[in-house]
C-alpha atoms as a PDB file:
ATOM      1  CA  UNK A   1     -11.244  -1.214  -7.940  1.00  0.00           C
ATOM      2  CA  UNK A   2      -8.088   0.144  -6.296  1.00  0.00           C
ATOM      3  CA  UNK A   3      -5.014  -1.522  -6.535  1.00  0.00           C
ATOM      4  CA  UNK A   4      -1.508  -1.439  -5.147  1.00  0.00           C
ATOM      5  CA  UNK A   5       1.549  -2.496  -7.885  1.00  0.00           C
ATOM      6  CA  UNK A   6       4.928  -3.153  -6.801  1.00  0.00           C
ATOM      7  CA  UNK A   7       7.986  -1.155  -8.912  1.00  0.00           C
ATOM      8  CA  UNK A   8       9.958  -3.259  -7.502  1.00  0.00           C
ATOM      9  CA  UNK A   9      10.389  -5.393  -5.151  1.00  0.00           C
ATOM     10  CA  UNK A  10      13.883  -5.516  -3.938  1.00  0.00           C
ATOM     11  CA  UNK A  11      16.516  -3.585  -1.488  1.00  0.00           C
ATOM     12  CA  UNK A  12      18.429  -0.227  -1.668  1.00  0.00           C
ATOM     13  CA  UNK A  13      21.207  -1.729  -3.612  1.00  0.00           C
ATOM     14  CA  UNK A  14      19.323  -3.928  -5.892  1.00  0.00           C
ATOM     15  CA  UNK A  15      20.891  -4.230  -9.410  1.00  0.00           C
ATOM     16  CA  UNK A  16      18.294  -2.973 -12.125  1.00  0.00           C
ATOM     17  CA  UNK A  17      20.747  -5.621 -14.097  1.00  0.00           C
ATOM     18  CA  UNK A  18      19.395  -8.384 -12.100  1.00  0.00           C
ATOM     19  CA  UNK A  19      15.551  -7.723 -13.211  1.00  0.00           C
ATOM     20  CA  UNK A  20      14.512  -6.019 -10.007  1.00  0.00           C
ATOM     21  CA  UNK A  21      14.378  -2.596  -8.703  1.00  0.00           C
ATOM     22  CA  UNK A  22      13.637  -0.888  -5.584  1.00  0.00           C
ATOM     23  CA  UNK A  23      10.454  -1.239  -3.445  1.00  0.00           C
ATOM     24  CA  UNK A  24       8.821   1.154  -4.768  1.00  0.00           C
ATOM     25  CA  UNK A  25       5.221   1.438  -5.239  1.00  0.00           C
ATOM     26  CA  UNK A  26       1.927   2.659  -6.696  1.00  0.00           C
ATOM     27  CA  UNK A  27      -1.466   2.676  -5.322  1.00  0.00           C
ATOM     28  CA  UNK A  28      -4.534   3.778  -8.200  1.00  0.00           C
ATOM     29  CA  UNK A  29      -7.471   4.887  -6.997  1.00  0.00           C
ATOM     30  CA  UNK A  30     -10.759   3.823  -8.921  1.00  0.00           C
ATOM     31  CA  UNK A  31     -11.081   7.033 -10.646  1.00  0.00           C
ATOM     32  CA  UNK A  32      -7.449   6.005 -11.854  1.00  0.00           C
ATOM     33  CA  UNK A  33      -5.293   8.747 -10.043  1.00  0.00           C
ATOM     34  CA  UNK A  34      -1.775   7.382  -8.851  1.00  0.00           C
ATOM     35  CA  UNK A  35      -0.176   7.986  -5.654  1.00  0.00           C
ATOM     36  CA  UNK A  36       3.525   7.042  -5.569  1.00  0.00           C
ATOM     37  CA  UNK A  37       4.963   5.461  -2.313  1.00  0.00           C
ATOM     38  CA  UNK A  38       8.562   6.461  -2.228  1.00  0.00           C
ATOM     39  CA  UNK A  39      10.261   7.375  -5.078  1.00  0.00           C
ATOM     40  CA  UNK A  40      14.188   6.251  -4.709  1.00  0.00           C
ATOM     41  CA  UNK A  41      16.944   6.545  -7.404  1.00  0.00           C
ATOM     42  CA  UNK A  42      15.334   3.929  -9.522  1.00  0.00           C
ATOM     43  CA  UNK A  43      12.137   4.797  -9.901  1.00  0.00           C
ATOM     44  CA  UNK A  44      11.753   6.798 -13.109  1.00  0.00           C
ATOM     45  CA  UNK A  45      13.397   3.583 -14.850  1.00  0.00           C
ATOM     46  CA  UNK A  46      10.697   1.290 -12.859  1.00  0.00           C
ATOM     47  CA  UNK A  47       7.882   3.100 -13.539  1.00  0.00           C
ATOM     48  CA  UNK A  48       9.012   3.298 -17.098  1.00  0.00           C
ATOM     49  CA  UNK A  49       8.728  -0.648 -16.755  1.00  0.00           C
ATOM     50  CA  UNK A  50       5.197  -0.591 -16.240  1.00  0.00           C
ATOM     51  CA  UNK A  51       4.431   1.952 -19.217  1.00  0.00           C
ATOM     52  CA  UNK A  52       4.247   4.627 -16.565  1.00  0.00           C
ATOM     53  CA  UNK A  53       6.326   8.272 -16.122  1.00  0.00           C
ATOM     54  CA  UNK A  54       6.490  11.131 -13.222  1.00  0.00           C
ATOM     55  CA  UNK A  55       3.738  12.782 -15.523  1.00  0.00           C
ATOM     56  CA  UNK A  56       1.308  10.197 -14.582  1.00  0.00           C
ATOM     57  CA  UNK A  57       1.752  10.602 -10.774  1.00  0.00           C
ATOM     58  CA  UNK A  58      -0.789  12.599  -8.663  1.00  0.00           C
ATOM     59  CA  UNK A  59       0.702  12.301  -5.346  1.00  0.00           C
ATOM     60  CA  UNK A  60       3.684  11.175  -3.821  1.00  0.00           C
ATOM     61  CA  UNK A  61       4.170   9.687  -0.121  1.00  0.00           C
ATOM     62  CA  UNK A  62       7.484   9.587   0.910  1.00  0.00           C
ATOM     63  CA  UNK A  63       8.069   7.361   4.356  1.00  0.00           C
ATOM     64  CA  UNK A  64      11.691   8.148   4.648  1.00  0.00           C
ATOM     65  CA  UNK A  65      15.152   9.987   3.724  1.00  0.00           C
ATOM     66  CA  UNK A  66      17.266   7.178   2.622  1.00  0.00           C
ATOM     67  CA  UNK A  67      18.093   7.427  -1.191  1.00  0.00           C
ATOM     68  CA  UNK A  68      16.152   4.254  -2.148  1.00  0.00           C
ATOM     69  CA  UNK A  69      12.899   5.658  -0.698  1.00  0.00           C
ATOM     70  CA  UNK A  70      13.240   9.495  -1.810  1.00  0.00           C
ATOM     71  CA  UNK A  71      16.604   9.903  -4.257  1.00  0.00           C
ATOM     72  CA  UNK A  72      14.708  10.167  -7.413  1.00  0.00           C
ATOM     73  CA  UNK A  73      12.437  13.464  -5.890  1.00  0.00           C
ATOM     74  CA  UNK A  74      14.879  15.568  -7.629  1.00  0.00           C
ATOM     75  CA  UNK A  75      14.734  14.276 -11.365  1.00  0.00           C
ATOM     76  CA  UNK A  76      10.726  14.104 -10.087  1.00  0.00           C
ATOM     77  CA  UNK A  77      10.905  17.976  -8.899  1.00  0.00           C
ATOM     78  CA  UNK A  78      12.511  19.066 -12.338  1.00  0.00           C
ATOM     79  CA  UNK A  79      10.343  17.123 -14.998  1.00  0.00           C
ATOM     80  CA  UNK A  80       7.247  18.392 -13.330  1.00  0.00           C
ATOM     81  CA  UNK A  81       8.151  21.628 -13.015  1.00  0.00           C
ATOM     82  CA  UNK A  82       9.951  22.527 -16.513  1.00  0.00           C
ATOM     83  CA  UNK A  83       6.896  20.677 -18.075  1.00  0.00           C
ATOM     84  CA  UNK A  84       4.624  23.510 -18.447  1.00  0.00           C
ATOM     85  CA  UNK A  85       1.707  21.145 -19.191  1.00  0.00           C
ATOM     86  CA  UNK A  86       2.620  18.941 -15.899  1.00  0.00           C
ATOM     87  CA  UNK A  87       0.545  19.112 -13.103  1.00  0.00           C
ATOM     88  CA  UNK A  88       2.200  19.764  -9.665  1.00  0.00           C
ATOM     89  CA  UNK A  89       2.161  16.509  -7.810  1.00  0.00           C
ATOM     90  CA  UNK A  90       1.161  16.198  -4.265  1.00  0.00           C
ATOM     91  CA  UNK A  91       3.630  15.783  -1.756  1.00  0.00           C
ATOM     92  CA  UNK A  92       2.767  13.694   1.318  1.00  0.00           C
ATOM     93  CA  UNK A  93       4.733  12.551   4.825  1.00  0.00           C
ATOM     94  CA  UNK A  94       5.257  13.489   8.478  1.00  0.00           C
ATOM     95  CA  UNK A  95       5.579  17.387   8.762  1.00  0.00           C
ATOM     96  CA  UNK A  96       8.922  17.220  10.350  1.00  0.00           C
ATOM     97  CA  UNK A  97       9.679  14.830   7.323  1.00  0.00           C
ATOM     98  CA  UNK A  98       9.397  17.503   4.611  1.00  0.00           C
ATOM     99  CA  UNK A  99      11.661  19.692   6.754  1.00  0.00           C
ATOM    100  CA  UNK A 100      14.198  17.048   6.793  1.00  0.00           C
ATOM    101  CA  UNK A 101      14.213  16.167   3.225  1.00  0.00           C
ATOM    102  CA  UNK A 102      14.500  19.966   2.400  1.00  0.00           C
ATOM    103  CA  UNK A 103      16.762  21.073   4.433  1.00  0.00           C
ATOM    104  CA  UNK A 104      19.291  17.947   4.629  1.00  0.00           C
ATOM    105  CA  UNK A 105      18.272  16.022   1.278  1.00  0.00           C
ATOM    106  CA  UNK A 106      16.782  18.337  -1.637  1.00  0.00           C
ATOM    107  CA  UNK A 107      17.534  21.772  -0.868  1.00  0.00           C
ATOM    108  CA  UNK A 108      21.129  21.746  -2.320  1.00  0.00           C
ATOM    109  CA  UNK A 109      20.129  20.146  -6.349  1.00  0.00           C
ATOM    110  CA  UNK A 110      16.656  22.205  -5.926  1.00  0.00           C
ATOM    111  CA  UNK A 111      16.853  25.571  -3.838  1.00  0.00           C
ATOM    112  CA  UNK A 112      18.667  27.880  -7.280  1.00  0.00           C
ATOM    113  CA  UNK A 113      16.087  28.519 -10.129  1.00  0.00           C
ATOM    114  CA  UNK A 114      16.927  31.110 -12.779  1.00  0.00           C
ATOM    115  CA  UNK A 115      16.076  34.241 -10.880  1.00  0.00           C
ATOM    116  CA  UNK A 116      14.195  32.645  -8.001  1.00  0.00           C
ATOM    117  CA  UNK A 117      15.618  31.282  -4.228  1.00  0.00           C
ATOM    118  CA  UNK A 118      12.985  28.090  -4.208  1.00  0.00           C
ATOM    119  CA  UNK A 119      11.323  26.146  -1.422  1.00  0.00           C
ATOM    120  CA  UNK A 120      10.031  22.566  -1.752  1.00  0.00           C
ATOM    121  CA  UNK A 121       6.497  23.926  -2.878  1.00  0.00           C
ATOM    122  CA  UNK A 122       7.603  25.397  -5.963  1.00  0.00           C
ATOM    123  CA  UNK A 123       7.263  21.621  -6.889  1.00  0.00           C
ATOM    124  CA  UNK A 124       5.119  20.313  -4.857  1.00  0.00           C
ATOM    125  CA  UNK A 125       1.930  20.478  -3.330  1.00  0.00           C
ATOM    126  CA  UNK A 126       2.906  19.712   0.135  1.00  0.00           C
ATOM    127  CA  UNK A 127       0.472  17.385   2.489  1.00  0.00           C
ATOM    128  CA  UNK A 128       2.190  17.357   6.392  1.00  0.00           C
ATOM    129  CA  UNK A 129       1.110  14.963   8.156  1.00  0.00           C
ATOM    130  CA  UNK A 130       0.656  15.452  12.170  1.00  0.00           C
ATOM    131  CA  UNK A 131       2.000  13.181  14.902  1.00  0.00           C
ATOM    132  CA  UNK A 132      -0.258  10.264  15.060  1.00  0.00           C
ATOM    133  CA  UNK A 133      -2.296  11.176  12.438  1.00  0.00           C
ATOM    134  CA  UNK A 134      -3.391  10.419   8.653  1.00  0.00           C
ATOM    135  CA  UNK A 135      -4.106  12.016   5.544  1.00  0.00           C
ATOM    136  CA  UNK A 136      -6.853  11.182   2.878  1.00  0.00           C
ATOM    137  CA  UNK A 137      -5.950  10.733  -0.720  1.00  0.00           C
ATOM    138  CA  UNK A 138      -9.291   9.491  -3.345  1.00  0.00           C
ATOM    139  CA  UNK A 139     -11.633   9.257  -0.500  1.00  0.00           C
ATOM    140  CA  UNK A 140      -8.574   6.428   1.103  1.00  0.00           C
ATOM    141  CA  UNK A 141      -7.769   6.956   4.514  1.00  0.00           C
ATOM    142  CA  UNK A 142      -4.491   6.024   5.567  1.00  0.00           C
ATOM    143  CA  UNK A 143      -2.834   5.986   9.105  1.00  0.00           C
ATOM    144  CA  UNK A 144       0.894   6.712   9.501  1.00  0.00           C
ATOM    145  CA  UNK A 145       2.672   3.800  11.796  1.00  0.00           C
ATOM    146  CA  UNK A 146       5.760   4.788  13.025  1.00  0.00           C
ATOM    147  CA  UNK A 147       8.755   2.229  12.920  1.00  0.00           C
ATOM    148  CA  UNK A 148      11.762   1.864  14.096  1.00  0.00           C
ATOM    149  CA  UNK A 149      14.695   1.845  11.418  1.00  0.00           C
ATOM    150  CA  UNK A 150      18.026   2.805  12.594  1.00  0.00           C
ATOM    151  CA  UNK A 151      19.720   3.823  15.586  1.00  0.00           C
ATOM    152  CA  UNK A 152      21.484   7.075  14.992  1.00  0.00           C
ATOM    153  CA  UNK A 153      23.846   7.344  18.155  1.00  0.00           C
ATOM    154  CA  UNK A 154      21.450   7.401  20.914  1.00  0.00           C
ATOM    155  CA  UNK A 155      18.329   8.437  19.052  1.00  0.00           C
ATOM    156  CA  UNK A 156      16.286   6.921  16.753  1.00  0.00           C
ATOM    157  CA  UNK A 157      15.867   7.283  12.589  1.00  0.00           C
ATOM    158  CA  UNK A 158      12.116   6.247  12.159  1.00  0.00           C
ATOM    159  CA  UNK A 159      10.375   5.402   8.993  1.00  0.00           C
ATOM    160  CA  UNK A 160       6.493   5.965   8.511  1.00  0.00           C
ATOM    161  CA  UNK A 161       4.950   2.891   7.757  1.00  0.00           C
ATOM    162  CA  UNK A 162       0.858   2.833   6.338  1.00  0.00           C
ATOM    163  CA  UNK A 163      -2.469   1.343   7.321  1.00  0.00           C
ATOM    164  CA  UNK A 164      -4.691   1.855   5.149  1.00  0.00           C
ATOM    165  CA  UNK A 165      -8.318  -0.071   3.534  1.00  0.00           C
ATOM    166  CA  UNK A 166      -8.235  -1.279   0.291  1.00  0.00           C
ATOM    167  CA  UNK A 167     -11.265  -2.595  -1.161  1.00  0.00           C
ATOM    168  CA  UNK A 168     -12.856  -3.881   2.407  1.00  0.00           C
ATOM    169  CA  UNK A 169      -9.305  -5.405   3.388  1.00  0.00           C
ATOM    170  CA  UNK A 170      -6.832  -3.552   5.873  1.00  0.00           C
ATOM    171  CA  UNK A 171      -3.403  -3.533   4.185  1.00  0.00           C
ATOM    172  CA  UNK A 172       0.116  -2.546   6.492  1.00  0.00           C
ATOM    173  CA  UNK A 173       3.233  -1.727   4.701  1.00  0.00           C
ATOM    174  CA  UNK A 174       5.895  -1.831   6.843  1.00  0.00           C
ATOM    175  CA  UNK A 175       8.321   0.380   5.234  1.00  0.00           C
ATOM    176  CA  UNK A 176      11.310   0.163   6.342  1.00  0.00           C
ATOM    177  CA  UNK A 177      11.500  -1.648   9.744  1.00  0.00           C
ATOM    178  CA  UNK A 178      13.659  -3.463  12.313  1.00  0.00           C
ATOM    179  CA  UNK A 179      12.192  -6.466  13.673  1.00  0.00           C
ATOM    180  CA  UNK A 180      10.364  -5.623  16.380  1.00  0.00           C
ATOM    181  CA  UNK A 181       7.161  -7.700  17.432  1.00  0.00           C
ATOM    182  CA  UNK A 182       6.307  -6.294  20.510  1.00  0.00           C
ATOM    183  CA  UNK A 183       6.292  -2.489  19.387  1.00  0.00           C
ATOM    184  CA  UNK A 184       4.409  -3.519  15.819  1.00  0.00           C
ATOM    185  CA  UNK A 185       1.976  -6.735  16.664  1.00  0.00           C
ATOM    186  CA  UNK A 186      -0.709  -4.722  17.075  1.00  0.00           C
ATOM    187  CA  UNK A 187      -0.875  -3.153  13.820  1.00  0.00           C
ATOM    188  CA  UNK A 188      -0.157  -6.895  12.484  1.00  0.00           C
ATOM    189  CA  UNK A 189      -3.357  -7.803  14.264  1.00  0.00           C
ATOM    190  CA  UNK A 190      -5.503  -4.980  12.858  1.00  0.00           C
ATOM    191  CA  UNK A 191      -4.500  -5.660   9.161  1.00  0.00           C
ATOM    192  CA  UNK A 192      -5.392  -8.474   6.738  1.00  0.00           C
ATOM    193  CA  UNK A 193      -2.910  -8.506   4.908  1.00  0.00           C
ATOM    194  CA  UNK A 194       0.998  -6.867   5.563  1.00  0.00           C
ATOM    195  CA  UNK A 195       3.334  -5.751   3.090  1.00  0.00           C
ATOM    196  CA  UNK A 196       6.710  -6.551   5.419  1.00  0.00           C
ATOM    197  CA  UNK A 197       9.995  -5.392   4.317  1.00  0.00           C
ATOM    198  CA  UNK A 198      12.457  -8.847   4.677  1.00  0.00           C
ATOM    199  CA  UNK A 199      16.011  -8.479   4.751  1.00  0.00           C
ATOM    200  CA  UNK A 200      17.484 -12.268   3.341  1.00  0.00           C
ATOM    201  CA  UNK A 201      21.318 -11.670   3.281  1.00  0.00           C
ATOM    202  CA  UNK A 202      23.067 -13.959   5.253  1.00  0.00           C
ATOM    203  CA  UNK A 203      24.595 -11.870   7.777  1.00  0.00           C
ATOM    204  CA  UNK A 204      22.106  -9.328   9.898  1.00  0.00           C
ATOM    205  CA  UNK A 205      21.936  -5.622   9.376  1.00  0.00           C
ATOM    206  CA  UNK A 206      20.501  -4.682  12.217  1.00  0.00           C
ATOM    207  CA  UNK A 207      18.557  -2.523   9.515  1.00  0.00           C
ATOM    208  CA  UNK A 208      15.561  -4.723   8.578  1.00  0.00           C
ATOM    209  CA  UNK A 209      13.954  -7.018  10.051  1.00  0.00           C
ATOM    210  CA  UNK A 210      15.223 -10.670   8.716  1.00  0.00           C
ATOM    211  CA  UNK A 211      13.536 -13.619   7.214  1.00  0.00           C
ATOM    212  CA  UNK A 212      15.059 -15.431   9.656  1.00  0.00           C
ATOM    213  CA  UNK A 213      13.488 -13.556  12.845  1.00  0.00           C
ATOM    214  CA  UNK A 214      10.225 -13.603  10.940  1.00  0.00           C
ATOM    215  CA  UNK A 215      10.429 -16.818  10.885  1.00  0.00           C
ATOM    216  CA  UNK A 216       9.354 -16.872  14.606  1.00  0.00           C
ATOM    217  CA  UNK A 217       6.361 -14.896  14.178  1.00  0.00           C
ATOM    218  CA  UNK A 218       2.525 -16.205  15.423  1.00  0.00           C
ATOM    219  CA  UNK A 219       1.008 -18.434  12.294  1.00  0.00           C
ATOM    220  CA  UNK A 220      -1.585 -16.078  11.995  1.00  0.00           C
ATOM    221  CA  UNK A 221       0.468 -13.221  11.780  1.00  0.00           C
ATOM    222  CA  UNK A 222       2.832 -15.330   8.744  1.00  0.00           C
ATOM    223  CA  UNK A 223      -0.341 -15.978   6.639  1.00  0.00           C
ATOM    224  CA  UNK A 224      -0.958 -12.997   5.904  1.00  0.00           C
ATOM    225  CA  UNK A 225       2.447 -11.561   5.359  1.00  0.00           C
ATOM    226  CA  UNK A 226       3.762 -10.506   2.116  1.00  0.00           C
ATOM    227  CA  UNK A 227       7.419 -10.245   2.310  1.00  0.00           C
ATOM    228  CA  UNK A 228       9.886  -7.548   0.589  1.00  0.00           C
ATOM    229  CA  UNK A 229      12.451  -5.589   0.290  1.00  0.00           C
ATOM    230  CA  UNK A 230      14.525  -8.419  -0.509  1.00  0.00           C
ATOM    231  CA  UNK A 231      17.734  -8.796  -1.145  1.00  0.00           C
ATOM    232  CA  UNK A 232      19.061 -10.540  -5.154  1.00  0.00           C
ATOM    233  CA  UNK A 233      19.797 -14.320  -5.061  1.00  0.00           C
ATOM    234  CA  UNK A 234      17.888 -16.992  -4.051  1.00  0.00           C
ATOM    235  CA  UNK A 235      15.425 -16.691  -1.757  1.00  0.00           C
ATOM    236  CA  UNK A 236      14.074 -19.073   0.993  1.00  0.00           C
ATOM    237  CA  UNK A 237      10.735 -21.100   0.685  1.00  0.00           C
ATOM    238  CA  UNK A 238       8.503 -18.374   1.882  1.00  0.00           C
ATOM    239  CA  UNK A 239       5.415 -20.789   1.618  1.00  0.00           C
ATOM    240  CA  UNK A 240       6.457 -23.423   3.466  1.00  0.00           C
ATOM    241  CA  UNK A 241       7.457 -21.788   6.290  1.00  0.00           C
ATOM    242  CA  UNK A 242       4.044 -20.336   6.350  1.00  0.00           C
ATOM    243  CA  UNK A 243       4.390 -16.415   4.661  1.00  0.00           C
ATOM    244  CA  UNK A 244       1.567 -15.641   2.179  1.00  0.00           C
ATOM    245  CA  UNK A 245       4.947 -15.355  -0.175  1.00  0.00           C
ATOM    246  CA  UNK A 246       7.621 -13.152  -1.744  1.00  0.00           C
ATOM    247  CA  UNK A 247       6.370 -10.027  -3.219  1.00  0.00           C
ATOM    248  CA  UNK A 248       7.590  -9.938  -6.965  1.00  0.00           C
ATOM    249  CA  UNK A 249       8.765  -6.961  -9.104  1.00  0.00           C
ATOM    250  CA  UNK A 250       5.395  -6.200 -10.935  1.00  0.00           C
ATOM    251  CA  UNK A 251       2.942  -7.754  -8.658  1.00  0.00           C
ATOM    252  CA  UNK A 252      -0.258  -6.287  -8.567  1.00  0.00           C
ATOM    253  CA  UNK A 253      -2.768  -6.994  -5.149  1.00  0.00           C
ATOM    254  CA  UNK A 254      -6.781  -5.563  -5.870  1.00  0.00           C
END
């Protein structure tokens, strides 16, 4: 039976200190392959936590550039490909995405090998993903959902969110998202269950959608949410205000 296992369950500048790490994630497939969904700056000590390395990762998805969702591709890049009895992982996201985390992320730590001007498929196998489109990974299908993140002047920054089935349920995972009902609630009403990234400082980003906004989603919508992405401290009665609950650092959903 497949099943998806939180790293971690908390925001970009979650203290590993504190007992949580990153959101950061791993789907296994029932054959037992792993794909890796993001893989930020923390990720080779989280996946350590679970008895897990880099070595044991068959694909990686990466929805975005910001360090907490793709800053641990180099240490990733390196182990893999020094290891001469490592396979060469999969590398998945929105075409224009690997361009982007080449050219403006990775090429600078990864481009120079002894004697050889590299490209991001020296280390990976790379999977681009079309414009509304999906990719298939252990006989999964999976949908890309673009969401709004940041504004960068008067464009956009999107992050790549995922539908996908697991075992005869629809799952969503947000990624990283501003609140933004009217753009997502269809994908909310396809799914049965949501993986929503929360932000639960007490001042607004404008980055993530907040608990607080949420809060003033349908009830149907709310039982069925997951919520994470969280910042440390304590957190607000997710229950009670009607969210299936707070996604924890180890958390496993079959």
């Amino acid at each position: 039976m497949s099943k998806l296992t939180f790293l971690g369950s908390g925001s970009a500048f979650t203290p590993i200190w504190e007992g949580n790490y990153q959101s950061n994630m791993i789907l296994e497939s029932d054959t037992g392959k792993k794909l890796l969904i993001d893989c930020g700056t923390q990720v080779h000590i989280s996946l350590h936590d679970q008895n897990l390395s880099i070595f044991d990762i068959d694909a990686i998805y990466i929805s975005h550039q910001h360090a907490d969702h793709c800053g641990g591709i180099e240490e990733a890049a390196f182990k893999t490909y020094f290891n001469p009895t490592a396979k060469k992982p999969k590398m998945i996201a929105y075409s224009r995405m690997l361009d982007f985390l080449w050219n403006e992320t990775l090429k600078g730590g990864l481009a120079s090998l002894q004697g050889h001007v590299a490209t991001l498929s020296d280390y990976f196998d790379l999977v681009p993903v079309k414009r509304n489109d999906g990719f298939e990974w252990e006989d999964i299908k999976f949908q890309l959902v673009r969401t709004i993140h940041i504004m960068d002047g008067f464009d956009f920054v999107p992050s790549y969110g995922l539908i996908f089935d697991l075992n005869n349920k629809k799952a969503f995972i947000t990624t990283d998202s501003q609140h933004c009902p009217n753009q997502i609630m269809d994908f909310y009403a396809m799914s049965d269950i949501i993986f929503q990234d929360c932000e639960t400082s007490p001042f607004k980003s404008g980055v993530h959608a907040h608990y607080n906004d949420l809060k003033t989603l349908p009830d149907d919508v709310k039982k069925k949410m997951y919520l994470y992405h969280y910042q440390p401290g304590q957190l607000p009665d997710a229950i009670s205000d009607g969210f299936a609950g707070f996604v924890t650092k180890g958390q496993s959903f079959t």
